[in-house]
C-alpha atoms as a PDB file:
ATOM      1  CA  UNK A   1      88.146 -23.159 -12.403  1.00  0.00           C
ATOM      2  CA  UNK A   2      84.318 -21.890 -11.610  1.00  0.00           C
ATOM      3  CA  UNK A   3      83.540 -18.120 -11.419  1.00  0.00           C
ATOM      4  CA  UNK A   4      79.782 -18.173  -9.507  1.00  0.00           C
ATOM      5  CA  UNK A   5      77.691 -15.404  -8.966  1.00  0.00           C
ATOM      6  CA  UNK A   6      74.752 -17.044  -7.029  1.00  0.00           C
ATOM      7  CA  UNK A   7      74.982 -20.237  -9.110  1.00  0.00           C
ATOM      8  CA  UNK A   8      76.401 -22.150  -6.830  1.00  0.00           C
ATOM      9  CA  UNK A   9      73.620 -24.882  -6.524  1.00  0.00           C
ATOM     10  CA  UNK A  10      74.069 -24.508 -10.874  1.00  0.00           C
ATOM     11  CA  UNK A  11      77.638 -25.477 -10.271  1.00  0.00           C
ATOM     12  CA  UNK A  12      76.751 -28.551  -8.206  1.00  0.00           C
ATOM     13  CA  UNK A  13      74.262 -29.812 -10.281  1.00  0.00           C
ATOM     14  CA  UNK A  14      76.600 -29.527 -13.741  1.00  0.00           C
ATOM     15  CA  UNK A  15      79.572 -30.592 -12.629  1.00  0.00           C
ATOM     16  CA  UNK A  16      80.792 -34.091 -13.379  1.00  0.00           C
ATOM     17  CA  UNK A  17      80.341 -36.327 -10.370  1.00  0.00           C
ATOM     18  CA  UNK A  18      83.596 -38.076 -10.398  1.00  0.00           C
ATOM     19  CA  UNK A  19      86.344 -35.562 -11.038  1.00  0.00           C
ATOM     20  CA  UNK A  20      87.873 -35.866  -7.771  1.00  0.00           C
ATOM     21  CA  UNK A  21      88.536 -39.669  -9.109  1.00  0.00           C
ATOM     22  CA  UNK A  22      90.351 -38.111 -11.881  1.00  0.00           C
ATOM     23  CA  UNK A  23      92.829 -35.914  -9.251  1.00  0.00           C
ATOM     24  CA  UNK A  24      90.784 -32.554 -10.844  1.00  0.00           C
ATOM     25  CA  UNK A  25      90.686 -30.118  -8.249  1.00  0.00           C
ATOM     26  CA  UNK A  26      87.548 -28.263  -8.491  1.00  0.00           C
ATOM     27  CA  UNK A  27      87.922 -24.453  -7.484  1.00  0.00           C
ATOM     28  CA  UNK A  28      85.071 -21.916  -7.328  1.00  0.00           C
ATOM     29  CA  UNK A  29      85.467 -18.032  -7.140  1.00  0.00           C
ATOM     30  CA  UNK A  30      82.404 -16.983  -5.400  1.00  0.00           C
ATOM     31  CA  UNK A  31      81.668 -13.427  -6.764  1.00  0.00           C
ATOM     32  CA  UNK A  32      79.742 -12.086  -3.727  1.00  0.00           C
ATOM     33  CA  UNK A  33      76.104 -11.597  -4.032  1.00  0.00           C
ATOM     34  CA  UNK A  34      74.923 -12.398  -0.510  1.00  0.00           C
ATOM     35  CA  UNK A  35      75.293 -13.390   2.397  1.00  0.00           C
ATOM     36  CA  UNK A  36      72.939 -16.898   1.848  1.00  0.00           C
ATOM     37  CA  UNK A  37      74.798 -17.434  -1.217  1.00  0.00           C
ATOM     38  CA  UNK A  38      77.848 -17.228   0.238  1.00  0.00           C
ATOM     39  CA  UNK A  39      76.719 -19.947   2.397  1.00  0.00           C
ATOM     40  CA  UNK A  40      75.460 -22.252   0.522  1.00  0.00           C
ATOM     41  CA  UNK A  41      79.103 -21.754  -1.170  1.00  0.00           C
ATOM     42  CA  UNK A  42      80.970 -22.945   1.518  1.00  0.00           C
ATOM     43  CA  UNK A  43      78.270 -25.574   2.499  1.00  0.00           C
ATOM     44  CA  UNK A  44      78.861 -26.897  -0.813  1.00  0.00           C
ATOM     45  CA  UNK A  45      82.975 -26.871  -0.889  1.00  0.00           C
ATOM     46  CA  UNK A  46      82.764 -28.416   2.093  1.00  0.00           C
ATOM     47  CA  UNK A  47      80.800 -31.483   1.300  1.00  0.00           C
ATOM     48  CA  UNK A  48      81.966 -31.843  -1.880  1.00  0.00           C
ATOM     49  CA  UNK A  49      85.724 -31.156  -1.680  1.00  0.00           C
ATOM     50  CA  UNK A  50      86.086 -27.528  -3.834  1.00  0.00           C
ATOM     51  CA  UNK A  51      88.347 -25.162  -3.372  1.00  0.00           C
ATOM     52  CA  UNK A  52      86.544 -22.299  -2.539  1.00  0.00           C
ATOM     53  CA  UNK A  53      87.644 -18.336  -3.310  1.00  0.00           C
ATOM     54  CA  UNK A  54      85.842 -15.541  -1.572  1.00  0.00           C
ATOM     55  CA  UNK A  55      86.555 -12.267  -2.920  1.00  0.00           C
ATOM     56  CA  UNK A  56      84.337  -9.708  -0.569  1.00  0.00           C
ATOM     57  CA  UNK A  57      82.719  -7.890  -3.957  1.00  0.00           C
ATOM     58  CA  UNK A  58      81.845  -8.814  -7.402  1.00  0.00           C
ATOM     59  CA  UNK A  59      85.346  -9.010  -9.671  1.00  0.00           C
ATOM     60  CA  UNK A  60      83.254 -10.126 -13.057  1.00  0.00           C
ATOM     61  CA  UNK A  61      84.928 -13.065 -14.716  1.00  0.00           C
ATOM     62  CA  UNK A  62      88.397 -12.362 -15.636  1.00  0.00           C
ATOM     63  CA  UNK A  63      89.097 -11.114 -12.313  1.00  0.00           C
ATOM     64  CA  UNK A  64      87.586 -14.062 -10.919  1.00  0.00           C
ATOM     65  CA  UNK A  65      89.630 -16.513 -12.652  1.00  0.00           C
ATOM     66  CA  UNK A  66      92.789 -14.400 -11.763  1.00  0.00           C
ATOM     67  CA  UNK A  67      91.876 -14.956  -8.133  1.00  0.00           C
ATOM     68  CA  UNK A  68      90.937 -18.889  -8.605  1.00  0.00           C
ATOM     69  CA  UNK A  69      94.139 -19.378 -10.677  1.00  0.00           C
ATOM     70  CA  UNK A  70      96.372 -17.425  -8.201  1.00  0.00           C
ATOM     71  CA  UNK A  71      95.139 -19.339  -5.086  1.00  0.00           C
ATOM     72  CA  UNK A  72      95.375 -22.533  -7.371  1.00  0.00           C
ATOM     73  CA  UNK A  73      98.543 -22.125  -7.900  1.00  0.00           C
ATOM     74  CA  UNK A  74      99.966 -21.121  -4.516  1.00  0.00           C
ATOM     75  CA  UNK A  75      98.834 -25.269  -3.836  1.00  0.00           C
ATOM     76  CA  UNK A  76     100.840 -26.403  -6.419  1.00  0.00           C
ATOM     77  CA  UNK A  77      98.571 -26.595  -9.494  1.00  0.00           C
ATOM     78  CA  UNK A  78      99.929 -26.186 -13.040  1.00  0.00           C
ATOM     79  CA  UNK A  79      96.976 -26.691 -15.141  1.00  0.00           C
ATOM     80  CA  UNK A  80      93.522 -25.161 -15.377  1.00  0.00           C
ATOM     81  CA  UNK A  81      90.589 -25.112 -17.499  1.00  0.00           C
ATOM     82  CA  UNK A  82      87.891 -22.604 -16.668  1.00  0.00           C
ATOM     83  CA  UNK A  83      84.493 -23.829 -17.370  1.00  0.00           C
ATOM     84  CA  UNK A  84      81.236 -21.820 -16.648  1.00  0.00           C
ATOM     85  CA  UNK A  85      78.550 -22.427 -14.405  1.00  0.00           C
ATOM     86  CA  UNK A  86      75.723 -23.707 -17.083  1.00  0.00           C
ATOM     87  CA  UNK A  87      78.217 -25.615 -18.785  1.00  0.00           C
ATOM     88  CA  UNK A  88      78.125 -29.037 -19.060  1.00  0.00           C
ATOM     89  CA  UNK A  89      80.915 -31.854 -20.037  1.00  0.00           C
ATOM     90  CA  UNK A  90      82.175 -34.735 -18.997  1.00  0.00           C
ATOM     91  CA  UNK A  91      85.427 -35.811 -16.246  1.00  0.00           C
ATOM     92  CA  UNK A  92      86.950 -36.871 -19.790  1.00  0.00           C
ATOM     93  CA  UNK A  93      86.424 -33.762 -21.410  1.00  0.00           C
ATOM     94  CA  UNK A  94      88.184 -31.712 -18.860  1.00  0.00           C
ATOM     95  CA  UNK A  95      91.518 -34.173 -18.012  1.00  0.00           C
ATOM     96  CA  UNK A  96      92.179 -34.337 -22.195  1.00  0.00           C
ATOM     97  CA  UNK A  97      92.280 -30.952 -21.674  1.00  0.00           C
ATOM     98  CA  UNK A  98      94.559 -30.645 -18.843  1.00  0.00           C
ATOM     99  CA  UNK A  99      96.519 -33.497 -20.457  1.00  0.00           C
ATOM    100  CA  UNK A 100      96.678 -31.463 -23.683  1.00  0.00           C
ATOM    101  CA  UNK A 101      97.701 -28.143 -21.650  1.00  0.00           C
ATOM    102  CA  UNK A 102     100.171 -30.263 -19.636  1.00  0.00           C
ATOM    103  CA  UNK A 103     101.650 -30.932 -23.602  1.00  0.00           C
ATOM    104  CA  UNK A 104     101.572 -27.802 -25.177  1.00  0.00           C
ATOM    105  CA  UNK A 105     102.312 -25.225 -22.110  1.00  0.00           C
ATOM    106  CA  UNK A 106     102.690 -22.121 -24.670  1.00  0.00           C
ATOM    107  CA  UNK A 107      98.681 -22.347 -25.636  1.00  0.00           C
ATOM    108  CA  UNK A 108      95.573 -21.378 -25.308  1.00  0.00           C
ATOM    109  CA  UNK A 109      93.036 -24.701 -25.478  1.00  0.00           C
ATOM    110  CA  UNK A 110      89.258 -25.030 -26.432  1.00  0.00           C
ATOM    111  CA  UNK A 111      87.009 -27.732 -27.130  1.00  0.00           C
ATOM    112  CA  UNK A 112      83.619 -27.283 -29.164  1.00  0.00           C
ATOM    113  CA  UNK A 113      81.057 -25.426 -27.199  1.00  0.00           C
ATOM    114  CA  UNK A 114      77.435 -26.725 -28.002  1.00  0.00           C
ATOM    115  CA  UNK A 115      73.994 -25.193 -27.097  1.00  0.00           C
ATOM    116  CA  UNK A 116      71.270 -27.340 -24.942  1.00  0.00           C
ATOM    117  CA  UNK A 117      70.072 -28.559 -28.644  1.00  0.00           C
ATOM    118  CA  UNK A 118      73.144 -29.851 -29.687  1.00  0.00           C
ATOM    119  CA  UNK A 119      73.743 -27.086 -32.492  1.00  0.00           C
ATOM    120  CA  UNK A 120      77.018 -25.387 -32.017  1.00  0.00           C
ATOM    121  CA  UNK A 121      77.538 -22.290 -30.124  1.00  0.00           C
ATOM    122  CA  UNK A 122      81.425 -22.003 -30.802  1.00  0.00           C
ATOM    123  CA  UNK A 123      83.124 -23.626 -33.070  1.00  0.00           C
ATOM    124  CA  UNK A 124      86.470 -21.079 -33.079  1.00  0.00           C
ATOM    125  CA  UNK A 125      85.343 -17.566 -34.187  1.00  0.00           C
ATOM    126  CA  UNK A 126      87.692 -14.487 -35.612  1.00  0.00           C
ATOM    127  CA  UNK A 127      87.411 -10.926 -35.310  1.00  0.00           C
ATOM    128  CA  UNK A 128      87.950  -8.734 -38.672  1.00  0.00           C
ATOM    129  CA  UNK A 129      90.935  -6.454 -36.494  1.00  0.00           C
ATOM    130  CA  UNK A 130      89.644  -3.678 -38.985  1.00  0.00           C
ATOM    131  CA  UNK A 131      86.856  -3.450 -38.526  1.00  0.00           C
ATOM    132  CA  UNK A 132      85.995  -4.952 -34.903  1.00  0.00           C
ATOM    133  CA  UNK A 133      83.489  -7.268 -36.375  1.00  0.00           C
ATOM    134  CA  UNK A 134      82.787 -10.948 -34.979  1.00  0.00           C
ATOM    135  CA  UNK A 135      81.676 -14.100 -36.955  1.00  0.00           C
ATOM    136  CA  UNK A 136      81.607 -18.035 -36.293  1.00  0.00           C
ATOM    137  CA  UNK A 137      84.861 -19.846 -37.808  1.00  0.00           C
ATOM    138  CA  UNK A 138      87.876 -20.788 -37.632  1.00  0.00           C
ATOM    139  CA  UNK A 139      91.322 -20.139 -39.439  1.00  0.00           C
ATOM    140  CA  UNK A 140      93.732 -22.928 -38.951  1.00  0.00           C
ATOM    141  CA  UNK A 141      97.243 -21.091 -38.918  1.00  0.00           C
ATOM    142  CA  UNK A 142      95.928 -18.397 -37.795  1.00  0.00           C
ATOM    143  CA  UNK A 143      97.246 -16.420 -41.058  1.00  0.00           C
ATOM    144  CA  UNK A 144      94.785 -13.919 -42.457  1.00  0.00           C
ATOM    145  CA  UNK A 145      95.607 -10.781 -42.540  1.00  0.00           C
ATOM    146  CA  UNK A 146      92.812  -9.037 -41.379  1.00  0.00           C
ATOM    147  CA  UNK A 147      90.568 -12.171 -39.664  1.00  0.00           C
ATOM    148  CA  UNK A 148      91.853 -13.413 -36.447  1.00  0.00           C
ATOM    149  CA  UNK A 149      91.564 -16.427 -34.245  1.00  0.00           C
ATOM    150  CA  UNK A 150      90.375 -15.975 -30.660  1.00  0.00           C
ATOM    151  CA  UNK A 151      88.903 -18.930 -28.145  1.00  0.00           C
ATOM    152  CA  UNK A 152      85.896 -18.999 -25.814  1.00  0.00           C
ATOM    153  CA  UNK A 153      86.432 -19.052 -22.170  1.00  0.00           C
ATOM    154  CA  UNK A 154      83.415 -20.635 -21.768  1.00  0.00           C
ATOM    155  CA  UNK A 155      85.350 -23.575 -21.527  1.00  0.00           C
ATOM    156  CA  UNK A 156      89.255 -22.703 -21.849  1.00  0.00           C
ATOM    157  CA  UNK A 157      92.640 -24.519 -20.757  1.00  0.00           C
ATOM    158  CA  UNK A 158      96.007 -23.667 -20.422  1.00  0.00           C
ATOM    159  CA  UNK A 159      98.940 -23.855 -18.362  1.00  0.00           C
ATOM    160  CA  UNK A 160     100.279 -21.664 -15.119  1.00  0.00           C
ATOM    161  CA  UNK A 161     103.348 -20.413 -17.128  1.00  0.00           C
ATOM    162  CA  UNK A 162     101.593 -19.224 -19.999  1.00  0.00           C
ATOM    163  CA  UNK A 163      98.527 -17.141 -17.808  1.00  0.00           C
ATOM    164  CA  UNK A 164     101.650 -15.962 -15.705  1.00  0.00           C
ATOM    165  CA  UNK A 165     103.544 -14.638 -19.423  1.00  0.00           C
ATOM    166  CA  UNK A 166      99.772 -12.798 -20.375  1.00  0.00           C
ATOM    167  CA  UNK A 167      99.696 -11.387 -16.296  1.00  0.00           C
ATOM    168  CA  UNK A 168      95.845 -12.865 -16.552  1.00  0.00           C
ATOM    169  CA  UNK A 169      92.816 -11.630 -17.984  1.00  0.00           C
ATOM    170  CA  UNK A 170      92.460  -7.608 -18.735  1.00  0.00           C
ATOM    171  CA  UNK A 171      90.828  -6.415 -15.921  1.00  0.00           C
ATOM    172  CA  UNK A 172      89.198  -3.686 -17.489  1.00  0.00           C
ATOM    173  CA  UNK A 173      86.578  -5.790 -19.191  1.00  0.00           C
ATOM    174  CA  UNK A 174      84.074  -7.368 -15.873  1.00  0.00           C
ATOM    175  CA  UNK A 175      82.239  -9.653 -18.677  1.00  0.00           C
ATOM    176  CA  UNK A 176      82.485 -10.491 -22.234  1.00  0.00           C
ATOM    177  CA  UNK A 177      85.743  -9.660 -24.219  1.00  0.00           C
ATOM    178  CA  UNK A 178      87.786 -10.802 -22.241  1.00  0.00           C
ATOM    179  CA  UNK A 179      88.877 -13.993 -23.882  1.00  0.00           C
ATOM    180  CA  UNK A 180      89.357 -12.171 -27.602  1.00  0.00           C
ATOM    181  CA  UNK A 181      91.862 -10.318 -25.615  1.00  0.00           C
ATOM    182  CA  UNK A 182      93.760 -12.794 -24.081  1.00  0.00           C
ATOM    183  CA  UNK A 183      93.669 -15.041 -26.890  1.00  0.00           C
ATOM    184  CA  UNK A 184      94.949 -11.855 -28.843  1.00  0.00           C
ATOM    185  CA  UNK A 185      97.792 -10.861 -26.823  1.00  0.00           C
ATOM    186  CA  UNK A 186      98.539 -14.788 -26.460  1.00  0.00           C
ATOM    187  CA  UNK A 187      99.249 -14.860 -29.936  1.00  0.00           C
ATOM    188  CA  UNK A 188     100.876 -11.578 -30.238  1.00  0.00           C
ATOM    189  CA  UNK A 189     103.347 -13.188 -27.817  1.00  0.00           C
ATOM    190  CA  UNK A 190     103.942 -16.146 -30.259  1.00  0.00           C
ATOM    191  CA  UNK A 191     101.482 -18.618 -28.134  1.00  0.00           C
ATOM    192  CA  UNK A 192      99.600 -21.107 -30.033  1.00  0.00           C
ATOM    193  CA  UNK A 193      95.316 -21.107 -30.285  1.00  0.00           C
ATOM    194  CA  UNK A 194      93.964 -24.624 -30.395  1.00  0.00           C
ATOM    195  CA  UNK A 195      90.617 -25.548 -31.315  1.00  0.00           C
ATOM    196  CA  UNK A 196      89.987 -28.853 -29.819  1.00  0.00           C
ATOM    197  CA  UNK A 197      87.249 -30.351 -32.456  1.00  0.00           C
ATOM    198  CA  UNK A 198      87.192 -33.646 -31.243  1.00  0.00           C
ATOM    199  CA  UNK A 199      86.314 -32.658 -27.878  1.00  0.00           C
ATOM    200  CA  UNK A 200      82.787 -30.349 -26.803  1.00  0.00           C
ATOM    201  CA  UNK A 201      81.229 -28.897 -23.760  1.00  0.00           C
ATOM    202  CA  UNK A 202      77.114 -27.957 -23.501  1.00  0.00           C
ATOM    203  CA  UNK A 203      76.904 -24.551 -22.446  1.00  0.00           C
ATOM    204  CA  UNK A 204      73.137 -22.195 -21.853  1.00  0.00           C
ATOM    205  CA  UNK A 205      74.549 -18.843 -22.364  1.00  0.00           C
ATOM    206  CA  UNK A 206      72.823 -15.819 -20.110  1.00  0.00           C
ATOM    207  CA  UNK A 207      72.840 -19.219 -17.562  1.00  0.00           C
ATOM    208  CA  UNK A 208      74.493 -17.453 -14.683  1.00  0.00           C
ATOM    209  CA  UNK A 209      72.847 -13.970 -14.803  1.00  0.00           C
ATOM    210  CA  UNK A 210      69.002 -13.514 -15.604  1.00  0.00           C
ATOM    211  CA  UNK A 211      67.086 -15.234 -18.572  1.00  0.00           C
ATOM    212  CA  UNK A 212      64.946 -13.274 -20.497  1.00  0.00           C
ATOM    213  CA  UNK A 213      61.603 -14.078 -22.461  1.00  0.00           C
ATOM    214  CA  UNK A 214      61.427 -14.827 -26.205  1.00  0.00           C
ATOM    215  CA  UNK A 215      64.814 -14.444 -28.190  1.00  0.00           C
ATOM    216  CA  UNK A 216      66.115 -11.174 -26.309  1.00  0.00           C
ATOM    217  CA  UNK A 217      69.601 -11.163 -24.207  1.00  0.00           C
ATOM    218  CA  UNK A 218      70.104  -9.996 -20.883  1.00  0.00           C
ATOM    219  CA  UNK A 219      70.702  -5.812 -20.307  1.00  0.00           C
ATOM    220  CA  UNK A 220      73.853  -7.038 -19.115  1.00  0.00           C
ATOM    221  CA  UNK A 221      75.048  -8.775 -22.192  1.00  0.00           C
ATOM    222  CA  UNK A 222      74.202  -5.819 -24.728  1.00  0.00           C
ATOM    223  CA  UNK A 223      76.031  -3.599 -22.166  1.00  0.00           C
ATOM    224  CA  UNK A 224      78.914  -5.005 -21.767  1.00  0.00           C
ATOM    225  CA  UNK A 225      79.454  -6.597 -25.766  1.00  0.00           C
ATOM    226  CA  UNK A 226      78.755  -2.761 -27.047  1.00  0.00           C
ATOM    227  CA  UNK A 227      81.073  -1.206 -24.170  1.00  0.00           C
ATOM    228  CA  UNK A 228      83.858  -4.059 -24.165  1.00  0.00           C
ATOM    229  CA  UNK A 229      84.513  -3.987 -27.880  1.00  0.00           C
ATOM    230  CA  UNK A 230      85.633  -0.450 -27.966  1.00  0.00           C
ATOM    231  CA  UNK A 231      87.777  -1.151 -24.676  1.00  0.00           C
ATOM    232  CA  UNK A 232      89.409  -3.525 -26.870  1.00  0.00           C
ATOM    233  CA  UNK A 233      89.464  -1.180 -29.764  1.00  0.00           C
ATOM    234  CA  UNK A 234      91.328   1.555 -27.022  1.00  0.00           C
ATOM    235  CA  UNK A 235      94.052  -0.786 -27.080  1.00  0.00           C
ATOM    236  CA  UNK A 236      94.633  -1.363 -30.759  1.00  0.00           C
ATOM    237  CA  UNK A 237      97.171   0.785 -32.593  1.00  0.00           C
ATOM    238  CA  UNK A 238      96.160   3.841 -33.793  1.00  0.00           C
ATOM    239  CA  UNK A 239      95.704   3.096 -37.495  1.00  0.00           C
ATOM    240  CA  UNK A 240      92.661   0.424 -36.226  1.00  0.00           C
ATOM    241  CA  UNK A 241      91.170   2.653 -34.335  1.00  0.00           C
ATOM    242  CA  UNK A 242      89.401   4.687 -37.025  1.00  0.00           C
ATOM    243  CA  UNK A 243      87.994   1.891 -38.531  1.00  0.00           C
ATOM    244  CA  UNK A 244      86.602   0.474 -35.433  1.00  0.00           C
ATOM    245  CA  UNK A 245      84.981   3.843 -34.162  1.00  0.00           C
ATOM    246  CA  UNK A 246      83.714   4.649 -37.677  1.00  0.00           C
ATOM    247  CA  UNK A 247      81.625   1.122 -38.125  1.00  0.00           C
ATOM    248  CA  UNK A 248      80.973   1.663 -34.323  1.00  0.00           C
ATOM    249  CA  UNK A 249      76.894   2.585 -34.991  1.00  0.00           C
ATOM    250  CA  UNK A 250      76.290  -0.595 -37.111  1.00  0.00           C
ATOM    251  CA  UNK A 251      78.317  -3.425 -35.268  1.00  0.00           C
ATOM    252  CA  UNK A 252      76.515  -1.702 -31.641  1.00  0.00           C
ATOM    253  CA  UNK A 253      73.531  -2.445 -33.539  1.00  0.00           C
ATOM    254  CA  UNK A 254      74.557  -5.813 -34.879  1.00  0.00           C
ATOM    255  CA  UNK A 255      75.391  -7.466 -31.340  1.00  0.00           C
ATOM    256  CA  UNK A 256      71.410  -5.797 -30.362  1.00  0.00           C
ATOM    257  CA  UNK A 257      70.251  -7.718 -32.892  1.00  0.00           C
ATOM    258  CA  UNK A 258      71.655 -11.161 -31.674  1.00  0.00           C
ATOM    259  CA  UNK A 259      68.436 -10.874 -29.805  1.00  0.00           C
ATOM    260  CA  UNK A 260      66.042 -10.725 -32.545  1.00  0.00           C
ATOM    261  CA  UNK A 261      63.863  -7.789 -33.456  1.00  0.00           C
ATOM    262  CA  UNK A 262      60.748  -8.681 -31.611  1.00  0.00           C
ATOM    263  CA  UNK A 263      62.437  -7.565 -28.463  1.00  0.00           C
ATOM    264  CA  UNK A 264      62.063  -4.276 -29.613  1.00  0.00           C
ATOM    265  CA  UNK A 265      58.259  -5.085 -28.244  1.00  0.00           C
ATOM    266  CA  UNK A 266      59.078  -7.378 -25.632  1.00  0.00           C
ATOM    267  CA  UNK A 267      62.419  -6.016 -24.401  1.00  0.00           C
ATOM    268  CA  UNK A 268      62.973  -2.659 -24.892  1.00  0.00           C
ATOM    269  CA  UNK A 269      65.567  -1.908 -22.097  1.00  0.00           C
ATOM    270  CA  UNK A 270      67.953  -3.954 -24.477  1.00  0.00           C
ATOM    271  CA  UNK A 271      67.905  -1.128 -27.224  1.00  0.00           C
ATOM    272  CA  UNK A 272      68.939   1.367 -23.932  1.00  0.00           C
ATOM    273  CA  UNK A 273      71.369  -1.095 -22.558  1.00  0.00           C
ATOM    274  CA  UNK A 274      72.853  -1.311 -26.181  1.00  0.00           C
ATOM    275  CA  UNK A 275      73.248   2.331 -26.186  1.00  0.00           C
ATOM    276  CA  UNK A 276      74.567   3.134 -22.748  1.00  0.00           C
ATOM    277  CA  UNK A 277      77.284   0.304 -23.486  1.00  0.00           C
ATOM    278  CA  UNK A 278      78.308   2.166 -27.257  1.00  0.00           C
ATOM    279  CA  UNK A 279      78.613   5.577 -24.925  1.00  0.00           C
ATOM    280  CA  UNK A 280      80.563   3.963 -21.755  1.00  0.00           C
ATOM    281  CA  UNK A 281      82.945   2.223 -24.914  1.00  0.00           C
ATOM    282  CA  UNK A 282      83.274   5.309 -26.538  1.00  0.00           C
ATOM    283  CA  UNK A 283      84.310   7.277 -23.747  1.00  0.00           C
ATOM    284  CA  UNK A 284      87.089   4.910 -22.681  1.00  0.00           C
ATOM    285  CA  UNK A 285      88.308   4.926 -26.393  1.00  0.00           C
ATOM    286  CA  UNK A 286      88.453   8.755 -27.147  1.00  0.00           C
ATOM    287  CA  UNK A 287      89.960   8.701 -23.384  1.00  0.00           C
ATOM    288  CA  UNK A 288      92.564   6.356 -24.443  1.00  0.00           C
ATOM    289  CA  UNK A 289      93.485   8.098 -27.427  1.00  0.00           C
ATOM    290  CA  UNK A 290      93.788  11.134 -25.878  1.00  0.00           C
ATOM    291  CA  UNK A 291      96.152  10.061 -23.858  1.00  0.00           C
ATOM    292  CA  UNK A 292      98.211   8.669 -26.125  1.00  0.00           C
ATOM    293  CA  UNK A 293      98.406  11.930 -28.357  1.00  0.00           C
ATOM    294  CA  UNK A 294      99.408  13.527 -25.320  1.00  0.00           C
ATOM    295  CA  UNK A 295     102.256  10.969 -24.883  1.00  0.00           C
ATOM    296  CA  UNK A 296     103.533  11.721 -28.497  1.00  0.00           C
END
């Protein structure tokens, strides 16, 4: 399961060669971009056997993957793994993880997720639901308090019945996010995380939409971490909420600085991307909670 947006000749050239020798069904959600992309999409399913989804705007990721699953589904499928367009892995990697999915329909499945360079770029990770801050790791159990679990969807497996229990990804979050909250509300619902260790994707991250030079991000990455984690904060209970807003200035500042500081100099639309992002997020928040006062 393949969300593009005008990768499509990235898809073709990652993907293992011989999954149709495994029975994998590839299917690609085509986020529209343009008319020649959208071409070369179909030009591609056709000649190399893809299942090809054509929503008529740009849904973002989880939106996409609701539509690939969804039409997926309607053939028959049970199983899926998404996978991103710069990722690669081999026609092993993804049938242990349908097998595994197949085995344990009530989970949420990830293998290792490694940069070009072969140093890890997620190995499990947990968010402090205090605080709403991020770091690398993993908690097996799942059993602190205050650090929790969540799984990439970088690379992610699981079964019809269980996306069908969540009703999908959030659509509220375009990129980014997204997968804390569905691995969050999978295990709210008593659904199991697994962090595949012995298995492990390659993945370039910013792949799929714009490099930039030196260390920096993409505009769209600072944007949509800053904004996204205070969507998810809008839907926390109202005890969490404080902390999240009140550590708000430093943790915006924190996912800038993923980037490095010399794009201060070099890319300086990432400090107003940052910014526009913590606004947008705040907004939707204090929105949120208004409403809910209002409920009460």
């Amino acid at each position: 399961m393949i969300v593009s947006f005008a990768s499509s000749d990235m898809v073709a050239e990652n993907l293992p060669s011989d999954l149709a020798a495994h029975a994998v069904q590839v299917v690609v959600v085509d986020n529209w971009s343009s008319g020649a992309e959208r071409a070369n999409a179909r030009q591609l399913a056709d000649a190399n056997g893809w299942l090809l989804v054509e929503p008529t705007a740009n849904l973002g990721f989880g939106e996409g993957v609701n539509a690939g699953v969804l039409a997926a589904a309607q053939l028959g499928y049970r199983e899926f793994v998404t996978l991103n367009p710069d990722a690669v892995c081999t026609a092993t990697t993804i049938v242990d993880l349908g097998r595994a999915t197949a085995e344990r329909p009530l989970a949420l499945i990830s293998p290792v997720v490694l940069r070009p360079d072969g140093t890890s770029f997620f190995t499990g990770s947990t968010i402090d639901v205090s605080r709403g801050r991020i770091r690398s790791g993993w908690i097996d159990g799942d059993a602190d308090p205050v650090w929790k679990n969540w799984l990439s969807g970088a690379c992610l497996a699981f079964s019809g019945g269980c996306f069908a229990a969540l009703e999908g990804f959030a659509p509220e979050y375009f990129l980014y996010w997204e997968d804390v909250d569905l691995s969050r509300r999978a295990a709210d619902l008593g659904m199991e995380l697994v962090l595949r260790r012995d298995l492990s994707v390659g993945h370039d991250e910013g792949g799929t939409h714009g490099t930039t030079q030196g260390s920096g991000k993409s505009s769209l990455y600072y944007y949509y971490n800053t904004r996204n984690r205070l969507v998810f904060c809008a839907a926390l209970a109202p005890q969490a909420r404080g902390g999240w807003l009140a550590t708000t200035p430093v943790e915006s500042y924190r996912i800038w600085r993923r980037g490095g500081r010399r794009q201060l100099l070099t890319q300086p639309g990432g400090v107003w991307a940052a910014l526009r992002g913590t606004v947008a997020g705040l907004r939707l928040a204090l929105k949120r909670q208004r409403r809910v006062d209002i409920e009460v």
